[in-house]
PDB file of N, CA and C in Angstrom:
ATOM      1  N   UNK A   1     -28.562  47.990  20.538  1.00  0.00           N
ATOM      2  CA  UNK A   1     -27.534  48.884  20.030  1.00  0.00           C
ATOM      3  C   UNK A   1     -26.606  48.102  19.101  1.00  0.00           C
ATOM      4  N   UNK A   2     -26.780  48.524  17.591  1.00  0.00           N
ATOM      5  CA  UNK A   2     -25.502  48.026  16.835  1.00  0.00           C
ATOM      6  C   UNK A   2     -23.941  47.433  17.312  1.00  0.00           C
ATOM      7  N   UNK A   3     -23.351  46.902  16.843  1.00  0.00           N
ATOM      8  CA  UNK A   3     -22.043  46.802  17.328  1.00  0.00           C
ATOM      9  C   UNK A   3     -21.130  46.250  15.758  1.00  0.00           C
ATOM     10  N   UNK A   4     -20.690  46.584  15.535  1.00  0.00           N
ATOM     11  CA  UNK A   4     -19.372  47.031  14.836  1.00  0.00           C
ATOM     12  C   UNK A   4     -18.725  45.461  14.983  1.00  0.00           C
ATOM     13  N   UNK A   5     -18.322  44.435  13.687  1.00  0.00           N
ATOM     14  CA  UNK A   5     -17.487  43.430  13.847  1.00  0.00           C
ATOM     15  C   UNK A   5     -17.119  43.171  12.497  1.00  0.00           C
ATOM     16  N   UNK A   6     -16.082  42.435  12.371  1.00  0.00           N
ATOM     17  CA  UNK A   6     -14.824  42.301  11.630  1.00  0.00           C
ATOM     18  C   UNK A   6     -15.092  40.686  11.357  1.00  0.00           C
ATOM     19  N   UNK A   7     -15.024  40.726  10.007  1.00  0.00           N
ATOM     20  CA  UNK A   7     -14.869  39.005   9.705  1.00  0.00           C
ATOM     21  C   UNK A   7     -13.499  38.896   8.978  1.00  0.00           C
ATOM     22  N   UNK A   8     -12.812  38.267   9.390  1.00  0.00           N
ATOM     23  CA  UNK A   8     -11.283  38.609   8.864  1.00  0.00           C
ATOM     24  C   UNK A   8     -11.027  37.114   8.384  1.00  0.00           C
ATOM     25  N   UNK A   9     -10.316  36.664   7.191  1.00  0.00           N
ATOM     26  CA  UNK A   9     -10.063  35.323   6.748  1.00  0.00           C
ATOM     27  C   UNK A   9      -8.384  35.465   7.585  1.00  0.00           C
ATOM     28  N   UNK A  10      -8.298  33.927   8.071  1.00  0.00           N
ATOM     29  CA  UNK A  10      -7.000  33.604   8.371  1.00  0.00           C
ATOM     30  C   UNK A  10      -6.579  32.306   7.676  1.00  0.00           C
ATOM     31  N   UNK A  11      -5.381  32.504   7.098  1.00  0.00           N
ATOM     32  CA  UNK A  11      -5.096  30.881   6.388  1.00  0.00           C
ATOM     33  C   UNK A  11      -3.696  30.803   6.722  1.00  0.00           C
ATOM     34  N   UNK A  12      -3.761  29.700   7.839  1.00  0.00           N
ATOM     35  CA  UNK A  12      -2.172  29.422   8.535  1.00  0.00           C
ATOM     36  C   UNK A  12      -1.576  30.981   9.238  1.00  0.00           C
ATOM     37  N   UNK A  13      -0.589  31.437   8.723  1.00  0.00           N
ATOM     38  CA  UNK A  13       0.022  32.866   9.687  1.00  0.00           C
ATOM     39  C   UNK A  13      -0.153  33.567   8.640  1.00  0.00           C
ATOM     40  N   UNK A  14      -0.986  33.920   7.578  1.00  0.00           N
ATOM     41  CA  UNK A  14      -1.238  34.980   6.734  1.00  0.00           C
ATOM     42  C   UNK A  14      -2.930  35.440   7.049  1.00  0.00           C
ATOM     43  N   UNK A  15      -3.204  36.538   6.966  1.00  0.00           N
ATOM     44  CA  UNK A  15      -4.368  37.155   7.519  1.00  0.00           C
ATOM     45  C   UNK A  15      -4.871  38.136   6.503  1.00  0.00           C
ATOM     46  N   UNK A  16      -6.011  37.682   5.823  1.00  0.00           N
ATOM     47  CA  UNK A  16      -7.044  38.986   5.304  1.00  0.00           C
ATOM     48  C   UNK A  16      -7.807  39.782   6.059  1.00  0.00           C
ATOM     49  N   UNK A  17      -7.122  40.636   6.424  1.00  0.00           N
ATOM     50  CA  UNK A  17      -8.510  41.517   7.344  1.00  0.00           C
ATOM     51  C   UNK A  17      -9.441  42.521   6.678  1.00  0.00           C
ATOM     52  N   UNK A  18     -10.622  42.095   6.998  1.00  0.00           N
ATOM     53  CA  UNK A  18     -11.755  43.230   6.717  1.00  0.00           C
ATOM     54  C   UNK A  18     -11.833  44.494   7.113  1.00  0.00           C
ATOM     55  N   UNK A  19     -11.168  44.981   6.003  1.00  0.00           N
ATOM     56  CA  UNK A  19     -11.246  46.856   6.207  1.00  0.00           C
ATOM     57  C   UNK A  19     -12.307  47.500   7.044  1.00  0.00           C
ATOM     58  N   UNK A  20     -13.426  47.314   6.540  1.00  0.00           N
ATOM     59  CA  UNK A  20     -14.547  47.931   7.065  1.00  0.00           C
ATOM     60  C   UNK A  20     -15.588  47.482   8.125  1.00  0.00           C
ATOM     61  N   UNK A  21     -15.838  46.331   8.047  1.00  0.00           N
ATOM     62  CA  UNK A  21     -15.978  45.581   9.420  1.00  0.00           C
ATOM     63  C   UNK A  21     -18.051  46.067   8.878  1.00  0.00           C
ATOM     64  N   UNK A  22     -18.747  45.127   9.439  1.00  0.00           N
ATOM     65  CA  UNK A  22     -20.162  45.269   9.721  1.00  0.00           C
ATOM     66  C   UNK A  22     -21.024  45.450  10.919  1.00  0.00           C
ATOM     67  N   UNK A  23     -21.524  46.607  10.424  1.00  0.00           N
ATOM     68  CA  UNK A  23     -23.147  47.088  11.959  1.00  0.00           C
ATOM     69  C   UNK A  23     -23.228  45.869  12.069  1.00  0.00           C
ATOM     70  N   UNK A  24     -23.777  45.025  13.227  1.00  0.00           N
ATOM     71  CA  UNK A  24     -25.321  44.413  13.210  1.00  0.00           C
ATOM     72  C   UNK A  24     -25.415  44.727  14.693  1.00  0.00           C
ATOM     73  N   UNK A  25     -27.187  44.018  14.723  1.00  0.00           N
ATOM     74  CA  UNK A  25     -28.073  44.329  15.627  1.00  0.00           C
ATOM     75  C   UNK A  25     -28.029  43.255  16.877  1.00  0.00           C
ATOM     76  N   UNK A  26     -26.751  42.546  16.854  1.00  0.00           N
ATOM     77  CA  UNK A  26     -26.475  41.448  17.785  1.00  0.00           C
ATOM     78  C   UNK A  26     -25.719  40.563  17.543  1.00  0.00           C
ATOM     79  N   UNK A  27     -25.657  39.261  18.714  1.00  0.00           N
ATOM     80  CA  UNK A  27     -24.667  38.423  18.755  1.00  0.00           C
ATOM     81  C   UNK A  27     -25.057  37.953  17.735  1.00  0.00           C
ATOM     82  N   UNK A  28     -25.918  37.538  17.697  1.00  0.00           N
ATOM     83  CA  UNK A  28     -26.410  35.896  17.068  1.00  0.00           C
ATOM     84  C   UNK A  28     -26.817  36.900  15.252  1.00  0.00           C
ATOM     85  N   UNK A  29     -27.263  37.769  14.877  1.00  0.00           N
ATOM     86  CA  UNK A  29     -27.011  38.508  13.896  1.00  0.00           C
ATOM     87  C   UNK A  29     -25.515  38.124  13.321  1.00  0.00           C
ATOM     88  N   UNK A  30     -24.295  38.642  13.918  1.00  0.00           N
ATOM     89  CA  UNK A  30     -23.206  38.526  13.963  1.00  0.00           C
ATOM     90  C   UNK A  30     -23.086  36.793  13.791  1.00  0.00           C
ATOM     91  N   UNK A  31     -23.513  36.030  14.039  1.00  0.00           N
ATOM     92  CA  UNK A  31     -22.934  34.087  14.094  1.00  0.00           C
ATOM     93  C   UNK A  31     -23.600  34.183  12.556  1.00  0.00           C
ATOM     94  N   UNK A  32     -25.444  34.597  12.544  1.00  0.00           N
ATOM     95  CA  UNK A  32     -25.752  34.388  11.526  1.00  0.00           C
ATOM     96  C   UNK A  32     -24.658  35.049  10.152  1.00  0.00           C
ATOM     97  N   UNK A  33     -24.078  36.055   9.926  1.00  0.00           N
ATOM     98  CA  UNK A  33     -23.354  36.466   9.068  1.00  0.00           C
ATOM     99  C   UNK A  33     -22.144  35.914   8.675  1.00  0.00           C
ATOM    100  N   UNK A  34     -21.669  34.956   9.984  1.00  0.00           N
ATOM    101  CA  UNK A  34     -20.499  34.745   9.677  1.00  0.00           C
ATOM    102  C   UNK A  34     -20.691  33.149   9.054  1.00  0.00           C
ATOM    103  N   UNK A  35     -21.627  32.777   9.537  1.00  0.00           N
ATOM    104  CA  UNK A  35     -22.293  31.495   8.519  1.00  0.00           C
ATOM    105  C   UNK A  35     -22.112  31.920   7.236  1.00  0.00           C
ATOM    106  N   UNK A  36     -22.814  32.334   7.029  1.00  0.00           N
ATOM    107  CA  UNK A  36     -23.056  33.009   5.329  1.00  0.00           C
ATOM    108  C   UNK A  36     -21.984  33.736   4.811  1.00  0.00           C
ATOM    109  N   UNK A  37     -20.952  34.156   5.479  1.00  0.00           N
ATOM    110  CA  UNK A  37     -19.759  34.316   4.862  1.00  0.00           C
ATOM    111  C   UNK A  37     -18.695  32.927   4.338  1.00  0.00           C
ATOM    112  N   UNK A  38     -18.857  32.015   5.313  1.00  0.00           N
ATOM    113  CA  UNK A  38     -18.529  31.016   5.313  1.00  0.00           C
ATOM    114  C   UNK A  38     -18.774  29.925   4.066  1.00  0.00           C
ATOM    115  N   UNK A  39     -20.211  30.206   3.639  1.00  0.00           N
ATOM    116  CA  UNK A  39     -20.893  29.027   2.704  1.00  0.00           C
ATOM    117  C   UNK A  39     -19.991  29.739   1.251  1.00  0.00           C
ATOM    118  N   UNK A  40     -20.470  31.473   1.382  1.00  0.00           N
ATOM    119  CA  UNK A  40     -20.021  31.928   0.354  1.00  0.00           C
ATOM    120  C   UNK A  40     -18.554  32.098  -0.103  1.00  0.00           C
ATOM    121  N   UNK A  41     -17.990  32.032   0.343  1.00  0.00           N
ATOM    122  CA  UNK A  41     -16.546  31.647   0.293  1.00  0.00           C
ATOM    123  C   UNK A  41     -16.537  29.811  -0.082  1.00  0.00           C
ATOM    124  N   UNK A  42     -16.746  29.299   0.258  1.00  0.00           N
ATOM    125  CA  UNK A  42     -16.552  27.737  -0.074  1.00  0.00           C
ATOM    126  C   UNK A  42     -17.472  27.781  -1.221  1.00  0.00           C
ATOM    127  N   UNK A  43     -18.692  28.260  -1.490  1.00  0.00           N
ATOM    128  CA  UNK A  43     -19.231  28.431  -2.491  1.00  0.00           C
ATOM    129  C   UNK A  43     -18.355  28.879  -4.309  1.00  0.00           C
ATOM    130  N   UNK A  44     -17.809  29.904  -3.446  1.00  0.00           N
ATOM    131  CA  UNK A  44     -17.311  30.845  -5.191  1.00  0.00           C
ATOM    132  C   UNK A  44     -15.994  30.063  -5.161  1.00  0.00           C
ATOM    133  N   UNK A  45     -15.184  29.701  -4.279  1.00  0.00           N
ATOM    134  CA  UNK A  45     -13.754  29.324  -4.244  1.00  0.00           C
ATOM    135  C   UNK A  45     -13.614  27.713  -3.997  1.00  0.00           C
ATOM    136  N   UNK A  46     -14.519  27.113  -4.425  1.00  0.00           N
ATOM    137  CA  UNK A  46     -14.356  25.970  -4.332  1.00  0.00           C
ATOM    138  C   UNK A  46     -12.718  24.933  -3.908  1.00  0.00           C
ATOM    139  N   UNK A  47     -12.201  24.880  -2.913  1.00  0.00           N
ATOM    140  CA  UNK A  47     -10.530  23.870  -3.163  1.00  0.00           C
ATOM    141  C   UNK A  47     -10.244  24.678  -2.935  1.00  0.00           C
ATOM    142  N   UNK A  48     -10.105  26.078  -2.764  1.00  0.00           N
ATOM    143  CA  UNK A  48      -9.395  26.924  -2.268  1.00  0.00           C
ATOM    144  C   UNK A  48      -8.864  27.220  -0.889  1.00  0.00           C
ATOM    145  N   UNK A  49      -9.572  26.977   0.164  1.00  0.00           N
ATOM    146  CA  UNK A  49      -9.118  26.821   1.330  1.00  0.00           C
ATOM    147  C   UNK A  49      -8.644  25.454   1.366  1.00  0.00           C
ATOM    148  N   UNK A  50      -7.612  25.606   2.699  1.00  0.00           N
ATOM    149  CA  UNK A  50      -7.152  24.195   3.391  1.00  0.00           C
ATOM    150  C   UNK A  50      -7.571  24.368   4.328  1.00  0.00           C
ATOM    151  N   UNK A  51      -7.235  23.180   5.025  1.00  0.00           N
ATOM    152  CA  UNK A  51      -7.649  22.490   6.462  1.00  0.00           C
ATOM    153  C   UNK A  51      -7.392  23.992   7.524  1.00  0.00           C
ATOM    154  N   UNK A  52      -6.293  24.560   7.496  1.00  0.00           N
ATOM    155  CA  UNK A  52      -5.899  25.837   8.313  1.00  0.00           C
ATOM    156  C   UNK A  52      -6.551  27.163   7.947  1.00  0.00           C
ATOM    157  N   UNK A  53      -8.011  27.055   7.056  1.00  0.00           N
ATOM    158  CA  UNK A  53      -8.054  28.213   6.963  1.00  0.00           C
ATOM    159  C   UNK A  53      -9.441  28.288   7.287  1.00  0.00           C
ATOM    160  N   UNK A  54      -9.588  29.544   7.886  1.00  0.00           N
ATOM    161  CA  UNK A  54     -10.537  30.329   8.732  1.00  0.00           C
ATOM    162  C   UNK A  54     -11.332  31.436   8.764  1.00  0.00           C
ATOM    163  N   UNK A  55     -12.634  31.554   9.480  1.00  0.00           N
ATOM    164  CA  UNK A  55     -12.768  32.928   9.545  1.00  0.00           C
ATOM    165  C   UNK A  55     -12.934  33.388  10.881  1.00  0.00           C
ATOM    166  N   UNK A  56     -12.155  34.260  11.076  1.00  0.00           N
ATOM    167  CA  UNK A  56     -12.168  35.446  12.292  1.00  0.00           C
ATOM    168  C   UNK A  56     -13.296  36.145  12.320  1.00  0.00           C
ATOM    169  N   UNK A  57     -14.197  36.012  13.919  1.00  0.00           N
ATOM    170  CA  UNK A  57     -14.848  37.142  14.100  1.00  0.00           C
ATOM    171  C   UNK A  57     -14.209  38.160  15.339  1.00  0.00           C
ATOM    172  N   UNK A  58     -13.994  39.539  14.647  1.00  0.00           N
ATOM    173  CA  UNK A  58     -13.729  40.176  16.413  1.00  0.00           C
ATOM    174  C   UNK A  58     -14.539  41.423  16.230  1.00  0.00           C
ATOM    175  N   UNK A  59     -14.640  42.019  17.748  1.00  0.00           N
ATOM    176  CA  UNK A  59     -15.253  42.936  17.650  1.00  0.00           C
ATOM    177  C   UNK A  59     -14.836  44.032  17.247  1.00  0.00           C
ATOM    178  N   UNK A  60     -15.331  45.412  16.988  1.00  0.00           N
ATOM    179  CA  UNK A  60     -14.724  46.735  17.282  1.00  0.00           C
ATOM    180  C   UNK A  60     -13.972  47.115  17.945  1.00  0.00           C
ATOM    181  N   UNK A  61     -13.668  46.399  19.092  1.00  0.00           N
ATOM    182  CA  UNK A  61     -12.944  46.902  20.237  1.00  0.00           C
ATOM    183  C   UNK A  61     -11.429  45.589  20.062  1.00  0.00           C
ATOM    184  N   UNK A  62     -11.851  45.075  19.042  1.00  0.00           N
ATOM    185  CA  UNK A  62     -10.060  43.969  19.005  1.00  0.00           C
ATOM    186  C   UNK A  62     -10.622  42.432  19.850  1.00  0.00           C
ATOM    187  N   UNK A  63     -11.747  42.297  20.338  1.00  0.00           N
ATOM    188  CA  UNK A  63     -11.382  40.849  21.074  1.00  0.00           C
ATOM    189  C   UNK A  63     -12.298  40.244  20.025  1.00  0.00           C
ATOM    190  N   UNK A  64     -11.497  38.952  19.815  1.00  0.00           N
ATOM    191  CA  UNK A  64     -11.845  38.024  19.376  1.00  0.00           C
ATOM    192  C   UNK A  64     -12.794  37.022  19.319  1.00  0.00           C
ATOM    193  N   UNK A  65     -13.994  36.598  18.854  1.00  0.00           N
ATOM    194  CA  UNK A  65     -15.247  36.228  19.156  1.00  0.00           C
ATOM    195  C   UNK A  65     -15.328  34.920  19.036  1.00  0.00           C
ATOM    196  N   UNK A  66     -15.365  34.750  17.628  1.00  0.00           N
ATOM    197  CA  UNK A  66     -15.483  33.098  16.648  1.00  0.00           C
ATOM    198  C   UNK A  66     -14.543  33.020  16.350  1.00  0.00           C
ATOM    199  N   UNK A  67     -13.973  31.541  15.883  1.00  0.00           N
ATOM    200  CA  UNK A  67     -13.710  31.484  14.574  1.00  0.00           C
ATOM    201  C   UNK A  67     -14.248  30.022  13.660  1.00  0.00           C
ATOM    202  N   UNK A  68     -15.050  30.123  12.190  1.00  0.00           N
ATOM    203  CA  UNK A  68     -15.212  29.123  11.714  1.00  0.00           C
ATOM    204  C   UNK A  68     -14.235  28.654  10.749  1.00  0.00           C
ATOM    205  N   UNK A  69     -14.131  27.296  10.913  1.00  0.00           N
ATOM    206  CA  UNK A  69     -13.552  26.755   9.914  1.00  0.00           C
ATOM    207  C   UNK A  69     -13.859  27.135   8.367  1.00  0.00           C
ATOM    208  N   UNK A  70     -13.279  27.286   7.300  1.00  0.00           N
ATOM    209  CA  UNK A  70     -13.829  27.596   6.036  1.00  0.00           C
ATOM    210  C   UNK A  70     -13.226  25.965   4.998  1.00  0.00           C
ATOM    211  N   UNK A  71     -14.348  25.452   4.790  1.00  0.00           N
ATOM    212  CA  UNK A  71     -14.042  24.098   4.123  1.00  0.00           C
ATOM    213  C   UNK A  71     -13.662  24.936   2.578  1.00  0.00           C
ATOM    214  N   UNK A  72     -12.580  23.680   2.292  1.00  0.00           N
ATOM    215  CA  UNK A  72     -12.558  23.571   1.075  1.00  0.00           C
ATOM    216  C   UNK A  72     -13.753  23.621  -0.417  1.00  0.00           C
ATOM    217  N   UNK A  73     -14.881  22.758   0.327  1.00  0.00           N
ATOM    218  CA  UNK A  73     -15.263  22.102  -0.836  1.00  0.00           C
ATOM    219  C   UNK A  73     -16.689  22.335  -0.197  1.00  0.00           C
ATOM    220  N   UNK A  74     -17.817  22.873  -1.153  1.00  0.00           N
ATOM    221  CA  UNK A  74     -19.453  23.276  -0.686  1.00  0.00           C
ATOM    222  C   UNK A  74     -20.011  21.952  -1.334  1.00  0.00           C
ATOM    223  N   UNK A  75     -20.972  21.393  -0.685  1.00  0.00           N
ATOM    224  CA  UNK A  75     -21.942  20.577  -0.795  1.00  0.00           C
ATOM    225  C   UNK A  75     -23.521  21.491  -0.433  1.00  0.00           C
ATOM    226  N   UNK A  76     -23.967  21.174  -1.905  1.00  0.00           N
ATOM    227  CA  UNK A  76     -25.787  21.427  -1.002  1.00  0.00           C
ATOM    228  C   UNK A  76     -26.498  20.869  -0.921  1.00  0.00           C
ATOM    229  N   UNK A  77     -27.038  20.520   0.063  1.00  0.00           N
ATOM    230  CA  UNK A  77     -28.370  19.439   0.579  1.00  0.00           C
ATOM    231  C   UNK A  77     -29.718  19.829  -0.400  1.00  0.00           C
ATOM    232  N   UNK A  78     -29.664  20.708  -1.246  1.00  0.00           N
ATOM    233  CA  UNK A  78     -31.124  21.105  -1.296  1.00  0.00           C
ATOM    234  C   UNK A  78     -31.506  20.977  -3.246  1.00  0.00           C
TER     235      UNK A  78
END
Protein backbone atom coordinates (compact mmCIF):
# COMPACT_ATOMS: atom_id res chain seq x y z
CA UNK A 1 0.00 0.00 0.00
CA UNK A 2 1.37 3.46 -1.10
CA UNK A 3 2.15 5.88 1.59
CA UNK A 4 2.25 9.52 1.16
CA UNK A 5 5.81 11.39 2.32
CA UNK A 6 7.17 14.77 2.41
CA UNK A 7 10.80 15.66 1.64
CA UNK A 8 11.07 19.02 3.18
CA UNK A 9 14.62 21.04 3.00
CA UNK A 10 15.67 22.45 6.45
CA UNK A 11 18.59 24.98 6.65
CA UNK A 12 19.28 25.98 10.36
CA UNK A 13 15.49 27.30 11.75
CA UNK A 14 14.20 28.15 8.23
CA UNK A 15 12.18 25.30 6.51
CA UNK A 16 11.13 24.56 2.80
CA UNK A 17 8.34 22.34 2.95
CA UNK A 18 7.09 20.19 0.17
CA UNK A 19 3.64 21.13 -0.77
CA UNK A 20 2.69 18.03 -2.27
CA UNK A 21 4.57 15.35 -0.74
CA UNK A 22 5.17 11.78 -2.88
CA UNK A 23 3.16 8.17 -3.30
CA UNK A 24 5.67 5.51 -2.98
CA UNK A 25 5.45 1.86 -2.69
CA UNK A 26 7.63 1.70 0.58
CA UNK A 27 10.20 2.40 3.09
CA UNK A 28 13.18 1.83 1.34
CA UNK A 29 11.40 3.37 -2.08
CA UNK A 30 11.04 6.40 0.19
CA UNK A 31 15.30 6.26 1.47
CA UNK A 32 15.82 5.52 -2.24
CA UNK A 33 14.14 9.03 -3.23
CA UNK A 34 15.43 10.87 -0.69
CA UNK A 35 19.00 9.89 -1.89
CA UNK A 36 18.30 11.25 -5.17
CA UNK A 37 16.85 14.26 -3.90
CA UNK A 38 19.85 14.78 -2.08
CA UNK A 39 22.57 14.28 -5.03
CA UNK A 40 20.20 16.55 -7.02
CA UNK A 41 20.18 19.37 -4.97
CA UNK A 42 24.06 19.34 -4.36
CA UNK A 43 24.16 18.64 -7.96
CA UNK A 44 22.25 21.93 -9.50
CA UNK A 45 23.21 24.14 -6.33
CA UNK A 46 26.54 23.50 -5.98
CA UNK A 47 27.99 25.77 -2.35
CA UNK A 48 24.73 26.35 -1.69
CA UNK A 49 24.00 24.45 1.29
CA UNK A 50 25.92 24.66 4.65
CA UNK A 51 26.94 22.35 7.14
CA UNK A 52 23.13 22.88 8.83
CA UNK A 53 21.31 22.09 5.98
CA UNK A 54 19.07 19.18 5.42
CA UNK A 55 16.56 17.06 4.15
CA UNK A 56 13.45 16.09 6.05
CA UNK A 57 11.63 12.98 5.50
CA UNK A 58 8.07 12.71 7.26
CA UNK A 59 5.25 10.93 6.70
CA UNK A 60 1.60 11.81 5.85
CA UNK A 61 0.62 11.52 9.15
CA UNK A 62 3.50 14.39 10.55
CA UNK A 63 6.18 11.91 12.10
CA UNK A 64 9.34 12.35 11.16
CA UNK A 65 11.43 9.63 9.41
CA UNK A 66 15.05 10.71 8.04
CA UNK A 67 16.92 13.26 7.84
CA UNK A 68 19.98 13.58 5.28
CA UNK A 69 22.54 15.83 5.39
CA UNK A 70 22.61 17.93 2.02
CA UNK A 71 26.45 18.67 1.21
CA UNK A 72 27.51 21.62 -0.17
CA UNK A 73 29.60 20.47 -2.90
CA UNK A 74 28.78 17.07 -5.50
CA UNK A 75 31.64 14.96 -6.42
CA UNK A 76 31.19 12.03 -9.03
CA UNK A 77 32.99 8.90 -8.85
CA UNK A 78 32.03 7.88 -12.30
Amino acid sequence: MPMLYFFNIIEGSVEIPDPEGTDLPSWEAAQEEAAAVVRELSREFPGRFGSRSVLEVVTGCGRRVMALPIRGHWYSLT
